[in-house]
Protein backbone atom coordinates (compact mmCIF):
# COMPACT_ATOMS: atom_id res chain seq x y z
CA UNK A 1 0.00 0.00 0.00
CA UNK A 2 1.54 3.35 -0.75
CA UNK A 3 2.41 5.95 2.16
CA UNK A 4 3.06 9.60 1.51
CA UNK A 5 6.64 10.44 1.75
CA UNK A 6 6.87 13.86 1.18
CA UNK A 7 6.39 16.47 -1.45
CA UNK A 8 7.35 18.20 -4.77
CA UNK A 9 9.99 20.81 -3.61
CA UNK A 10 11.06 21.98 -7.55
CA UNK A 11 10.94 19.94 -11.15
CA UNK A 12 13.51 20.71 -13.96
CA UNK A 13 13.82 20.40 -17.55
CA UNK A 14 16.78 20.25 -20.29
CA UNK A 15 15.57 21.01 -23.54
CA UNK A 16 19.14 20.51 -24.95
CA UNK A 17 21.19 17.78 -23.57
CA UNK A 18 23.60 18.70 -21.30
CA UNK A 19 22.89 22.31 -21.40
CA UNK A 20 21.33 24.74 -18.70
CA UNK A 21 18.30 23.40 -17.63
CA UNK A 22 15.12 25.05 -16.42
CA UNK A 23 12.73 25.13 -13.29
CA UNK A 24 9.45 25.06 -13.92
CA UNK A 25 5.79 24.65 -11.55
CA UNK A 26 4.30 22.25 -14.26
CA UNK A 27 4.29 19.91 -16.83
CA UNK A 28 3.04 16.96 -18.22
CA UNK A 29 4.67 13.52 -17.61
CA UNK A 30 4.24 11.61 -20.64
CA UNK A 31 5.56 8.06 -21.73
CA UNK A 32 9.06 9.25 -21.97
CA UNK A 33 9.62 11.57 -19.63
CA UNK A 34 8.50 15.05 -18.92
CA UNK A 35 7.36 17.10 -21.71
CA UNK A 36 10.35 19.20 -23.71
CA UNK A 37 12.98 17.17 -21.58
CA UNK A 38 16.26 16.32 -23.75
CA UNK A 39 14.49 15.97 -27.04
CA UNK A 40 17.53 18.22 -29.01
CA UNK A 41 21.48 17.20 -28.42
CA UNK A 42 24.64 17.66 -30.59
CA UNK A 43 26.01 14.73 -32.00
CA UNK A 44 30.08 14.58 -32.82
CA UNK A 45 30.22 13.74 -36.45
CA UNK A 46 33.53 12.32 -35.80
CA UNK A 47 32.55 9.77 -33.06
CA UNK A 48 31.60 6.61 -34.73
CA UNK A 49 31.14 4.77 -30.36
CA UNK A 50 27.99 3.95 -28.97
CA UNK A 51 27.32 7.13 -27.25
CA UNK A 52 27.74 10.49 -29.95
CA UNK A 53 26.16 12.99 -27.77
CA UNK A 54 28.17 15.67 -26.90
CA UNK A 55 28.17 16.06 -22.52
CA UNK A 56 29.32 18.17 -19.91
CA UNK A 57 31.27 15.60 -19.32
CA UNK A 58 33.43 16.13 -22.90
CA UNK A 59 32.57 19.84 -23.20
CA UNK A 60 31.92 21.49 -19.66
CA UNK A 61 30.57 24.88 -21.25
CA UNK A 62 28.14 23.57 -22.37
CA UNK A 63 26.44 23.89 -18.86
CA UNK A 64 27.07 27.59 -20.25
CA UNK A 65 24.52 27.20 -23.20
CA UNK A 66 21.25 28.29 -22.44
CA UNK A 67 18.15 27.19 -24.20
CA UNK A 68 15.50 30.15 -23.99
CA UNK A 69 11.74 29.79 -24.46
CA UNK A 70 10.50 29.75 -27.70
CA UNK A 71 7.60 32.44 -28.10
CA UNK A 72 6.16 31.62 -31.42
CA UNK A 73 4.12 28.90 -30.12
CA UNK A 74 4.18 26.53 -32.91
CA UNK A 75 6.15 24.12 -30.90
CA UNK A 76 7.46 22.73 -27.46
CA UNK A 77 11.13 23.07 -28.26
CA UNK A 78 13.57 26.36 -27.81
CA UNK A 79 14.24 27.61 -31.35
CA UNK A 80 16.96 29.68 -29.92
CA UNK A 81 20.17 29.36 -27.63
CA UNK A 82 22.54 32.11 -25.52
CA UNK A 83 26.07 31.85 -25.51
CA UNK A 84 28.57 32.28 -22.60
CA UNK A 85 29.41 35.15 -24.45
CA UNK A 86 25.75 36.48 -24.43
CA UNK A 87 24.71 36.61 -28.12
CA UNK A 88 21.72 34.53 -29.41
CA UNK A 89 21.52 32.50 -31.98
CA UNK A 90 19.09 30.44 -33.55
CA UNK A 91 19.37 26.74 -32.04
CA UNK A 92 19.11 24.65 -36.22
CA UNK A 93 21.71 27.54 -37.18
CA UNK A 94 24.95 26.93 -38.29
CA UNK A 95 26.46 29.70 -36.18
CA UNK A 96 25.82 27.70 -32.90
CA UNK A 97 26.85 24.26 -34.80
CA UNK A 98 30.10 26.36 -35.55
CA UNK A 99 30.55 27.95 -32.27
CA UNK A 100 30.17 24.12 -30.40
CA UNK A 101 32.44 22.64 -33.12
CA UNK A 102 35.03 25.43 -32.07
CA UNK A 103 34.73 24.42 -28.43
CA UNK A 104 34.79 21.07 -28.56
CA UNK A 105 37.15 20.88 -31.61
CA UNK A 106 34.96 18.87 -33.83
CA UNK A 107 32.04 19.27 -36.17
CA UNK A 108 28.94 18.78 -34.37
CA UNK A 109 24.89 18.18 -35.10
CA UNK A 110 21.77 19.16 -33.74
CA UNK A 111 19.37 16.00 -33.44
CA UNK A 112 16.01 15.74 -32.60
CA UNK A 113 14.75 12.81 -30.85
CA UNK A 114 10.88 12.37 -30.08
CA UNK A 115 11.45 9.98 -27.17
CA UNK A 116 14.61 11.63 -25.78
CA UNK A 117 17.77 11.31 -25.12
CA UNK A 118 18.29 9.78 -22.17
CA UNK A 119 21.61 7.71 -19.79
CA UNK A 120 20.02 5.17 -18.46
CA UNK A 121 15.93 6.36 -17.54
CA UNK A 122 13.17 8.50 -18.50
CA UNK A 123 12.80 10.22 -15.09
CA UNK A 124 15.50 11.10 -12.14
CA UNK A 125 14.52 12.20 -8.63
CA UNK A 126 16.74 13.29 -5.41
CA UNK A 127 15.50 14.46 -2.58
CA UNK A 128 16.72 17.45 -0.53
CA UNK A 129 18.37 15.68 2.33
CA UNK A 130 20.76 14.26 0.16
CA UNK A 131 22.10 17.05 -1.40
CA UNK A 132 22.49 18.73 2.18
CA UNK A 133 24.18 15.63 3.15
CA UNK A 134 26.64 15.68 0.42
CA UNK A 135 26.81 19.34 0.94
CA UNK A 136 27.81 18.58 4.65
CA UNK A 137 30.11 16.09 3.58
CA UNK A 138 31.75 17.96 1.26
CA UNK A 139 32.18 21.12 3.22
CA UNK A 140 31.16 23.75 0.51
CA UNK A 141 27.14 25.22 -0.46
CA UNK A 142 25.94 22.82 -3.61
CA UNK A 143 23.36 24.01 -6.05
CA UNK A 144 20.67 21.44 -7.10
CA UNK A 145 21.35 21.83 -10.08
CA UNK A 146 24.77 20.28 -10.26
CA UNK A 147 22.74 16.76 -9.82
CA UNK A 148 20.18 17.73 -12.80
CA UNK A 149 17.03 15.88 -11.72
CA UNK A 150 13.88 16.34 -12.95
CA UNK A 151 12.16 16.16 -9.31
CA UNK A 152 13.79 17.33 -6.52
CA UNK A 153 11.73 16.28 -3.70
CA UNK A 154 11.39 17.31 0.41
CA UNK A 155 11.01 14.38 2.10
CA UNK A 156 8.86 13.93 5.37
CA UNK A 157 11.69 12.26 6.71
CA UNK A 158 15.53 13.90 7.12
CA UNK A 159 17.55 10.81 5.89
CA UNK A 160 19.85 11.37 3.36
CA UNK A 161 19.79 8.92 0.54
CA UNK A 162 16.08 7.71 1.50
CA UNK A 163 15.98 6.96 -2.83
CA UNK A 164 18.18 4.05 -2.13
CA UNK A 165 14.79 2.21 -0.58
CA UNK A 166 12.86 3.00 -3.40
CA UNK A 167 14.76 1.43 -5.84
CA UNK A 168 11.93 -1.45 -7.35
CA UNK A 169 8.74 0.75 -6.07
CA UNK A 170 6.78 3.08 -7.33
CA UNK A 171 6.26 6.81 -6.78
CA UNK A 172 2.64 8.76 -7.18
CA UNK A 173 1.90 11.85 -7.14
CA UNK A 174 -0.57 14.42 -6.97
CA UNK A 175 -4.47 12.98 -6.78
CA UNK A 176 -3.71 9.04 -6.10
CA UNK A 177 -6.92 8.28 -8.84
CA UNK A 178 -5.50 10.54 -11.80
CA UNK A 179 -1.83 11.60 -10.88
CA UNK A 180 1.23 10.37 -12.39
CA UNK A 181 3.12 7.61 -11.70
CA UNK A 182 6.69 5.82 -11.84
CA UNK A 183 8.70 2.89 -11.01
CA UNK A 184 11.81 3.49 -9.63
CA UNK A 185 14.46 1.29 -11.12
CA UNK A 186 17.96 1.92 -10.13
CA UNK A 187 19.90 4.18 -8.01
CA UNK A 188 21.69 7.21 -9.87
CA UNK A 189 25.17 6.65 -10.41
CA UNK A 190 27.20 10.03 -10.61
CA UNK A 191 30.07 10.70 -12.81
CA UNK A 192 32.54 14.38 -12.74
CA UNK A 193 29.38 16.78 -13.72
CA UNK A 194 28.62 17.10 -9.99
CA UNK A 195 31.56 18.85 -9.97
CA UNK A 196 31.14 21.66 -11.80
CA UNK A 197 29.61 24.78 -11.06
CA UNK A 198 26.75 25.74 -13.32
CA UNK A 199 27.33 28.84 -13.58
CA UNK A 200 31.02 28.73 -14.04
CA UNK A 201 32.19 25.22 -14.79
CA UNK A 202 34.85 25.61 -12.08
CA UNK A 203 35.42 21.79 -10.87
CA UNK A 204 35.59 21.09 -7.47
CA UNK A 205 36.06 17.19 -7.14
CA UNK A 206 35.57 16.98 -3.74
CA UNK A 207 31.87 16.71 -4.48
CA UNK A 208 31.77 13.72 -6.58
CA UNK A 209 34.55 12.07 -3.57
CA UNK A 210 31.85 12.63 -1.12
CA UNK A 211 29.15 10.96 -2.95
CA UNK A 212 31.54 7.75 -3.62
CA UNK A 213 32.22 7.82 0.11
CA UNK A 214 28.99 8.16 1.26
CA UNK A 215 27.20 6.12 -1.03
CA UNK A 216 28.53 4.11 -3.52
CA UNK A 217 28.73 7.11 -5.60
CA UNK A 218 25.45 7.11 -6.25
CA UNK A 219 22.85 9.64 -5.65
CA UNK A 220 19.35 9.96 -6.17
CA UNK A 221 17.34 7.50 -8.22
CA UNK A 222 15.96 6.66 -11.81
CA UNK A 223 12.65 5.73 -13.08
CA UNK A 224 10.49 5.08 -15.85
CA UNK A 225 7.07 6.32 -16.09
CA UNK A 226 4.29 3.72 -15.43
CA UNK A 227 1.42 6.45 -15.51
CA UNK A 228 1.36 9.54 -17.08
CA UNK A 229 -0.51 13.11 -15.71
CA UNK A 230 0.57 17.04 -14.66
CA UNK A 231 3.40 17.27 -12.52
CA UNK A 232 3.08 20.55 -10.34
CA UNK A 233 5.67 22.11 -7.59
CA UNK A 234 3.94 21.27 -3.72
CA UNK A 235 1.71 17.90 -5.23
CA UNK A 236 2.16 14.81 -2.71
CA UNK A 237 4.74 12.22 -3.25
CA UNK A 238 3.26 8.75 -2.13
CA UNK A 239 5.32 5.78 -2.39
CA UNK A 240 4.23 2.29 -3.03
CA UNK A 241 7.36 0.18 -1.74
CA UNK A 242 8.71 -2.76 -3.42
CA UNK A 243 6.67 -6.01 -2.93
C-alpha cells in the first residue's frame, strides 16, 4: 500500500542535452519523460562509439549554453540558444553548430529525438536531504542543479539517501486516482558533472569524492514512467514500496 513520503519541492527540464536546464511549476509527464525534456542534443560527427552525444562531461561549457523559451508557439522546443558570451543565436543555425564545433574541436549536429535522449531512464529524482548531506560532507554550499534531476523532492523524513529504498517501487503523485506515476528502477550513479559549477564550470572534485564515500557514488534515483498526468511544484509524493 503506498504511504506519503513527502512532497514536490522543484521539477527541472533540459531542452538541450547537457545544457542549462530550467525550473518550472508544471508539466506533463508523458511516456518518456517530462514534456520538452532532452528531445535536441549535438552529436560529434567524428565519433563513430555507442554514445555520440556531446556532454558536460566532454565539453563542460556547455552547462554555459542556455536554451530560452521559444515564443512563437508553434512548438514545445527552444528555437533559440545564448552563448557564454551572451549573443543569441538560432538553435538549427549553423552559427551555434560552428561555435560548439570550435569548443569542442569537432564538427557537431543538432538532433532531434521524439522519445529523448536519455543515460540510463526517463525520469530522475533526489531528494533534498541528500544534497544537504553531500553538501555537509563535502564542506562547501551545492546548487541542485549540479545533480540535474527532474524532481527534486522534500522528504517527510531527514535521511539522506532515502531513494536508495525505493529502488523497485513506485512513486505517485498528486491525486492518487489521476496523478502520475513511476517505477523506480535503479539508483543514480554520478560521474565528474557534480563537480562543476553551473554557472562557471569551475570543478571542485571533492563533491563527486563525497558521494563515492557516502554512497557508492550514487545519488538519487531513476525511473520510468508507469502512468502519465501534470506534474506541479507542492503535489504529494506517495510511495508504493517494493513487494
Amino acid at each position: 500500500m503506498a504511504y506519503e513520503i513527502g512532497q514536490i519541492e522543484a521539477i527541472y527540464r533540459y531542452p538541450v542535452k547537457s545544457m542549462a536546464g530550467e525550473r518550472i511549476q508544471e508539466v506533463e509527464l508523458g511516456w518518456h519523460g517530462l514534456e520538452g525534456d532532452r528531445r535536441l542534443a549535438f552529436r560529434r560527427l567524428q565519433d563513430v562509439g555507442g554514445f555520440p552525444w556531446l556532454t558536460a562531461g566532454k565539453l563542460p561549457e556547455m552547462l554555459l549554453f542556455t536554451p530560452l523559451p521559444q515564443t512563437d508557439g508553434k512548438g514545445r522546443n527552444p528555437t533559440h540558444v545564448r552563448t557564454p558570451d551572451g549573443r543569441e543565436l538560432e538553435i538549427d543555425g549553423e552559427d551555434l553548430a560552428a561555435e560548439i564545433g570550435r569548443r569542442c574541436r569537432g564538427p557537431v549536429q543538432l538532433m532531434r529525438l521524439n522519445q529523448g535522449i536519455f543515460d540510463d531512464a526517463t525520469v530522475s529524482v533526489i531528494t533534498l536531504e541528500t544534497i544537504l548531506e553531500l553538501a555537509q560532507a563535502a564542506e562547501c554550499d551545492l546548487d541542485v542543479r549540479r545533480f540535474r534531476p527532474n524532481l527534486l523532492i522534500k522528504s517527510l523524513r531527514p535521511i539522506p539517501f532515502e531513494e536508495n529504498g525505493w529502488v523497485g517501487g513506485v512513486l505517485s503523485f498528486g491525486d492518487p486516482r489521476t496523478g502520475p506515476a513511476v517505477s523506480i528502477t535503479t539508483p543514480d550513479p554520478r560521474c565528474s558533472m557534480v563537480n562543476l559549477d553551473p554557472d562557471s564550470v569551475v570543478s571542485q572534485p571533492k563533491i563527486l569524492k563525497a558521494v563515492v564515500r557516502l554512497n557508492k557514488n550514487n545519488a538519487g534515483a531513476y525511473g520510468t514512467v508507469v502512468k502519465s498526468g501534470t506534474l506541479a511544484v507542492g503535489q504529494t509524493v506517495r510511495l508504493e514500496p517494493a513487494r
